[in-house]
N, C-alpha and C. Protein backbone atom coordinates (compact mmCIF):
# COMPACT_ATOMS: atom_id res chain seq x y z
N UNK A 1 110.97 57.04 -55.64
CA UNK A 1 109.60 56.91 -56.06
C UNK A 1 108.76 56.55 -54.85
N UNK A 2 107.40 56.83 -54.73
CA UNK A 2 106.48 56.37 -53.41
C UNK A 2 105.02 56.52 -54.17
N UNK A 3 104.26 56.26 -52.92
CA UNK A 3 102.94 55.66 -53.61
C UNK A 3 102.31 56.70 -52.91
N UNK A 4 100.95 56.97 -53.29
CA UNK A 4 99.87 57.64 -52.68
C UNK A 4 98.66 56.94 -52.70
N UNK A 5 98.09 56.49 -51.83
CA UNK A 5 96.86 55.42 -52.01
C UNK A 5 96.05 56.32 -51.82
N UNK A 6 94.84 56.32 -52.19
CA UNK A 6 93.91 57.20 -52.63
C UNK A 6 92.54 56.91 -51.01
N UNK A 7 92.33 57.94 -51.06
CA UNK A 7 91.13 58.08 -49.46
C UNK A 7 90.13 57.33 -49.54
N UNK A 8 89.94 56.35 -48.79
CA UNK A 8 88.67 54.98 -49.15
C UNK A 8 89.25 53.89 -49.30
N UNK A 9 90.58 53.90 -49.78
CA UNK A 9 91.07 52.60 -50.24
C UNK A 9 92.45 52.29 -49.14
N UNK A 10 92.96 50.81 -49.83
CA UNK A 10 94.07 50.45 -48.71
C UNK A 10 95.18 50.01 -49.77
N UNK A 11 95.90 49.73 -49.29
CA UNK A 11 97.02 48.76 -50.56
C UNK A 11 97.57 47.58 -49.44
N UNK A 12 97.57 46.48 -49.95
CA UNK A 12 97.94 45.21 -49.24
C UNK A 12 99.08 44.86 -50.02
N UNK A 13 100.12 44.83 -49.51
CA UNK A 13 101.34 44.40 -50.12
C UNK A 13 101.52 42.70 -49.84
N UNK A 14 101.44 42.04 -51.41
CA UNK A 14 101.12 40.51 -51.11
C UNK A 14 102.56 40.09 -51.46
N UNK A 15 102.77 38.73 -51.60
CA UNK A 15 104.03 37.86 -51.87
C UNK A 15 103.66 37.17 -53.16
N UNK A 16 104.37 36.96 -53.96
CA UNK A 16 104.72 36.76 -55.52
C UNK A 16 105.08 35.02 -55.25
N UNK A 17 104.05 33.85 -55.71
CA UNK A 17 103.81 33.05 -55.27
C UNK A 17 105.45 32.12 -56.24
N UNK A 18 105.80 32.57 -57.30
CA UNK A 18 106.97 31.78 -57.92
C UNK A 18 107.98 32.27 -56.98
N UNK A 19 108.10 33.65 -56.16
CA UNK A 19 109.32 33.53 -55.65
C UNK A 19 109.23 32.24 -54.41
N UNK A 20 108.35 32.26 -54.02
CA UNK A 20 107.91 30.83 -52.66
C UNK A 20 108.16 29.96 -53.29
N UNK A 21 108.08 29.42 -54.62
CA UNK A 21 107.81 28.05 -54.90
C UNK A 21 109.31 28.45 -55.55
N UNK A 22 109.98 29.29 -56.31
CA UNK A 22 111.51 28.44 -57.25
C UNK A 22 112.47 29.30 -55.66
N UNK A 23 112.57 29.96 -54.94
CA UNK A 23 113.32 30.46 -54.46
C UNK A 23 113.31 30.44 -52.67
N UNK A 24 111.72 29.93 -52.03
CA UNK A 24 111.91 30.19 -50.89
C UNK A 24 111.67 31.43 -50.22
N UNK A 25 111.16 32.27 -50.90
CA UNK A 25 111.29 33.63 -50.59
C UNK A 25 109.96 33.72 -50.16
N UNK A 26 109.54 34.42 -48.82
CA UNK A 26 108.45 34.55 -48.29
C UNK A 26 108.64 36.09 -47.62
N UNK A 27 107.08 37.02 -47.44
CA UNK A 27 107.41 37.95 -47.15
C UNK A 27 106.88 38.35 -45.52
N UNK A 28 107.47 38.44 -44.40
CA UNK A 28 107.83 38.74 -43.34
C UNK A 28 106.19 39.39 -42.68
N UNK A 29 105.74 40.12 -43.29
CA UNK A 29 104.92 40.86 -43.16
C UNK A 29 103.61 40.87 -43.69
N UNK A 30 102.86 39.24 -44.15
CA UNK A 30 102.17 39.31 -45.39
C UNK A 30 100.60 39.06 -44.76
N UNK A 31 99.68 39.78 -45.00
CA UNK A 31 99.67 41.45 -46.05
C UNK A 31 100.30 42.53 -45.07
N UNK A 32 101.30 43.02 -45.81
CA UNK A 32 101.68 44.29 -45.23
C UNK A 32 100.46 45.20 -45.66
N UNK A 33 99.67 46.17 -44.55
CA UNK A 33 99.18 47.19 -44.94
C UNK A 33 99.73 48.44 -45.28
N UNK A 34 99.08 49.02 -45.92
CA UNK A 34 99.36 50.92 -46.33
C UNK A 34 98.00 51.39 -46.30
N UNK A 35 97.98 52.50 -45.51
CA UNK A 35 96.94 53.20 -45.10
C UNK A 35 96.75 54.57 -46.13
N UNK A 36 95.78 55.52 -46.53
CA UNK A 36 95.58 56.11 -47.03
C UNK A 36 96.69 57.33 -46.52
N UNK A 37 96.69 57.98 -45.43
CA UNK A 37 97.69 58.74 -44.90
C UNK A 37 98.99 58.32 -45.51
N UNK A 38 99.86 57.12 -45.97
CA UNK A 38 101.10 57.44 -46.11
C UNK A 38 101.73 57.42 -47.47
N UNK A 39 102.87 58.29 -47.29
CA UNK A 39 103.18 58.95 -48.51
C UNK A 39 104.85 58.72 -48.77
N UNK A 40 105.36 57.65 -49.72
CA UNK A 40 106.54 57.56 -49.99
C UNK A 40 106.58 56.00 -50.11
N UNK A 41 108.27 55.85 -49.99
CA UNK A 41 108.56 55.02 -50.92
C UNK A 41 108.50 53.44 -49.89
N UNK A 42 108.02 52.29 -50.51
CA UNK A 42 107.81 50.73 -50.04
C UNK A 42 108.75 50.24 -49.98
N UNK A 43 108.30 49.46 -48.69
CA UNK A 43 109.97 48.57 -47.99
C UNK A 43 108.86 47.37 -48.28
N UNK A 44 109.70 45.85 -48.47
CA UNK A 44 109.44 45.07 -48.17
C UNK A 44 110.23 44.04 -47.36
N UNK A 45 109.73 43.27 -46.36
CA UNK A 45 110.47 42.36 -45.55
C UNK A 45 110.94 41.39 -45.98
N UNK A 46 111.38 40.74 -46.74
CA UNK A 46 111.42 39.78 -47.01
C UNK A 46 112.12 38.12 -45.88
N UNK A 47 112.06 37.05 -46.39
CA UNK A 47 112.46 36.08 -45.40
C UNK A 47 112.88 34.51 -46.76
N UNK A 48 113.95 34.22 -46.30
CA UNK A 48 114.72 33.05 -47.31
C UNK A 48 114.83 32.36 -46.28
N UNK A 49 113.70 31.31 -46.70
CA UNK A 49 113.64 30.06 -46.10
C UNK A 49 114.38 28.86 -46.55
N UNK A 50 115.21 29.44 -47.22
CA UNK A 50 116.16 28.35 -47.73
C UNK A 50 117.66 28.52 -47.37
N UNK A 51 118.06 27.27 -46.53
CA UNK A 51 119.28 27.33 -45.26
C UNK A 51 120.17 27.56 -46.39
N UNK A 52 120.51 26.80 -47.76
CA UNK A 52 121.06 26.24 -48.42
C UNK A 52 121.73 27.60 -49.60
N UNK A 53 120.75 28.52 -50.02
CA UNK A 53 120.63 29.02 -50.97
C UNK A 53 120.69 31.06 -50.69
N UNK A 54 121.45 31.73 -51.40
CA UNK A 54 121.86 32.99 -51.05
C UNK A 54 120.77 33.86 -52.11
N UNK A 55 119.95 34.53 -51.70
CA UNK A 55 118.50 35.21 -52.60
C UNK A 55 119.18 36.48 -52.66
N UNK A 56 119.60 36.80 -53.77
CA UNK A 56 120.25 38.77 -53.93
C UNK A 56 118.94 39.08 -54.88
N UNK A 57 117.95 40.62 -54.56
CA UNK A 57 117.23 41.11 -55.29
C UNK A 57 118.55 41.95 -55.69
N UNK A 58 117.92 42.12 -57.29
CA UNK A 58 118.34 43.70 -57.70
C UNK A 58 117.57 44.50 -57.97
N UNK A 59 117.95 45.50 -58.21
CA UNK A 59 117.10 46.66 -58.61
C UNK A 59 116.32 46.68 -59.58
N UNK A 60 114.77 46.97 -59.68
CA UNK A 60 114.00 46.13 -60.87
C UNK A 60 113.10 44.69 -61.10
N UNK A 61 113.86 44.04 -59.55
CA UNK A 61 113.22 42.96 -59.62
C UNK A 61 111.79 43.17 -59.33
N UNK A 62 110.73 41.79 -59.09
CA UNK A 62 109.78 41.82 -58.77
C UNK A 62 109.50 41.09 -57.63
N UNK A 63 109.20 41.40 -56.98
CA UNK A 63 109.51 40.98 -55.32
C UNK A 63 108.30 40.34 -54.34
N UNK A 64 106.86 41.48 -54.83
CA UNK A 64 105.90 41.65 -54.31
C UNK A 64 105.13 42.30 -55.19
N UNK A 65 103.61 42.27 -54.50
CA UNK A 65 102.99 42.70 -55.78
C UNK A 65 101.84 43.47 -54.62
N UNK A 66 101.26 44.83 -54.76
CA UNK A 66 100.28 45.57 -54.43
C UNK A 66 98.94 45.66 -54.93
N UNK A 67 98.11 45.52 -54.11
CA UNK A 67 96.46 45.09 -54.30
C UNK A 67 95.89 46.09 -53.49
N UNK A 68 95.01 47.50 -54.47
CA UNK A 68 94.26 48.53 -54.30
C UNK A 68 93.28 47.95 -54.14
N UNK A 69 92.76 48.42 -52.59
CA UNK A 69 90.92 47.63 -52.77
C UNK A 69 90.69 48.60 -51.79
N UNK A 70 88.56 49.18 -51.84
CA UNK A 70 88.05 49.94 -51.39
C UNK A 70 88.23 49.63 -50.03
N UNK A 71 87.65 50.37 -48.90
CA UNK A 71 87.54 49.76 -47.00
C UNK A 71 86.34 50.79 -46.90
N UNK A 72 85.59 50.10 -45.52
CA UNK A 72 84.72 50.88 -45.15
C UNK A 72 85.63 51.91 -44.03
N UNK A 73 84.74 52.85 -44.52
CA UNK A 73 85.37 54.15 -43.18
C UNK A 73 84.02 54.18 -41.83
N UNK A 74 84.41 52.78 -40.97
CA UNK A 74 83.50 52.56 -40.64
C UNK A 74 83.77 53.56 -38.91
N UNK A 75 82.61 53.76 -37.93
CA UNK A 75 82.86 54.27 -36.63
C UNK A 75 82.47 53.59 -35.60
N UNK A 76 83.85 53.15 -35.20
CA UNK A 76 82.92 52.33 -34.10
C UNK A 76 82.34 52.37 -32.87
N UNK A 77 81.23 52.11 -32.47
CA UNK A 77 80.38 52.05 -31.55
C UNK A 77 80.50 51.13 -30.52
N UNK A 78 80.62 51.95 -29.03
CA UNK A 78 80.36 50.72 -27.71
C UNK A 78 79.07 49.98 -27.41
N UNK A 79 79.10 48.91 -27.72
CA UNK A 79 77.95 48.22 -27.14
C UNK A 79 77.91 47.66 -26.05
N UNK A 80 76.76 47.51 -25.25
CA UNK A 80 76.40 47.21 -23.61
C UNK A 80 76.46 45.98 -23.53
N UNK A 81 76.25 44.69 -24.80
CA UNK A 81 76.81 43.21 -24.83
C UNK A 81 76.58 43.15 -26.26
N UNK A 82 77.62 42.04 -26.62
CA UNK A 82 77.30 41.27 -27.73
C UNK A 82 76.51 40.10 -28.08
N UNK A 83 76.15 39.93 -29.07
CA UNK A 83 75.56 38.87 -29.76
C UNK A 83 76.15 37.32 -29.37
N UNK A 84 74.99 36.75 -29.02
CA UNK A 84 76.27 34.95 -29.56
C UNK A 84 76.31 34.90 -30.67
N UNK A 85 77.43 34.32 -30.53
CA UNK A 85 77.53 33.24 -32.00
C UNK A 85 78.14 31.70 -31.80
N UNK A 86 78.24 31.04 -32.23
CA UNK A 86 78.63 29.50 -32.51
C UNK A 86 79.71 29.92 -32.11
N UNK A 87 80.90 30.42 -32.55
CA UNK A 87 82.19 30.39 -32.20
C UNK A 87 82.75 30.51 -30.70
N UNK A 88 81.62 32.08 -30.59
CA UNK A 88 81.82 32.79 -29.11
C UNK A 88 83.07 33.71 -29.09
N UNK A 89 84.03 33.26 -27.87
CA UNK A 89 85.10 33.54 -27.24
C UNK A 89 86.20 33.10 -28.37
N UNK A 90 86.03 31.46 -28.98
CA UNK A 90 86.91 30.96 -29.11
C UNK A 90 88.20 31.36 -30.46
N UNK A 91 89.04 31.31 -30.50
CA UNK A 91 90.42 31.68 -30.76
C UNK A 91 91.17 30.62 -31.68
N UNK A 92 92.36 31.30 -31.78
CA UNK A 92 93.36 30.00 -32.50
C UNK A 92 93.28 28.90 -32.17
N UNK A 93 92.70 28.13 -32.91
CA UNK A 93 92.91 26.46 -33.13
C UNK A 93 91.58 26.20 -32.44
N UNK A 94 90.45 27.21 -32.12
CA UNK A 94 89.06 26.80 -31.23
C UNK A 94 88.49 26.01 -32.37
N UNK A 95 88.48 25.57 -33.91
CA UNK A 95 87.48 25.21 -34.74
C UNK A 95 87.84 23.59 -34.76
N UNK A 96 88.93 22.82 -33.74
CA UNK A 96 89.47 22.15 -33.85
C UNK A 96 89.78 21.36 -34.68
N UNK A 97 90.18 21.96 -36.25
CA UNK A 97 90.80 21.27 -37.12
C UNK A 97 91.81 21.87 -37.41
């Protein structure tokens, strides 16, 4: 089976918040994107954060969950400078909290 996401839109492959909370199970990749171009069947990464405990999916399970939402098909343009802003330059951990 595979998916076809429709032209305009994206699919964000999210993480299924009971498997984090009863199992540890977090997904590797989260949001995995899917772009309108691809065609077939979903892998997910998964990651068992639990040293202790052995996570077997089977076939059928529910693992992850996919979220269709519109995107702009935007073009982007070089500009000769940017704008300030309050933030600026700054990066991971610049908001210092």
């Amino acid at each position: 089976m595979g998916v076809e996401i429709p032209e305009g839109h994206a699919g964000l492959v999210l993480p299924r918040s009971g498997l984090a909370r009863e199992h540890g199970i977090a997904l590797v990749n989260a949001p995995g994107l899917i772009d309108s171009g691809y065609r077939g069947e979903l892998r997910v990464l998964l990651l068992n954060t639990d040293p202790a405990e052995t996570f077997r999916v089977e076939p059928g399970d529910r693992i992850a969950q996919l979220l269709l939402t519109p995107i702009a098909l935007a073009e982007p343009v070089e500009a000769a400078a940017l704008t300030e802003s309050a933030r600026g330059e700054g990066g991971f951990g610049s908001s210092g909290r």
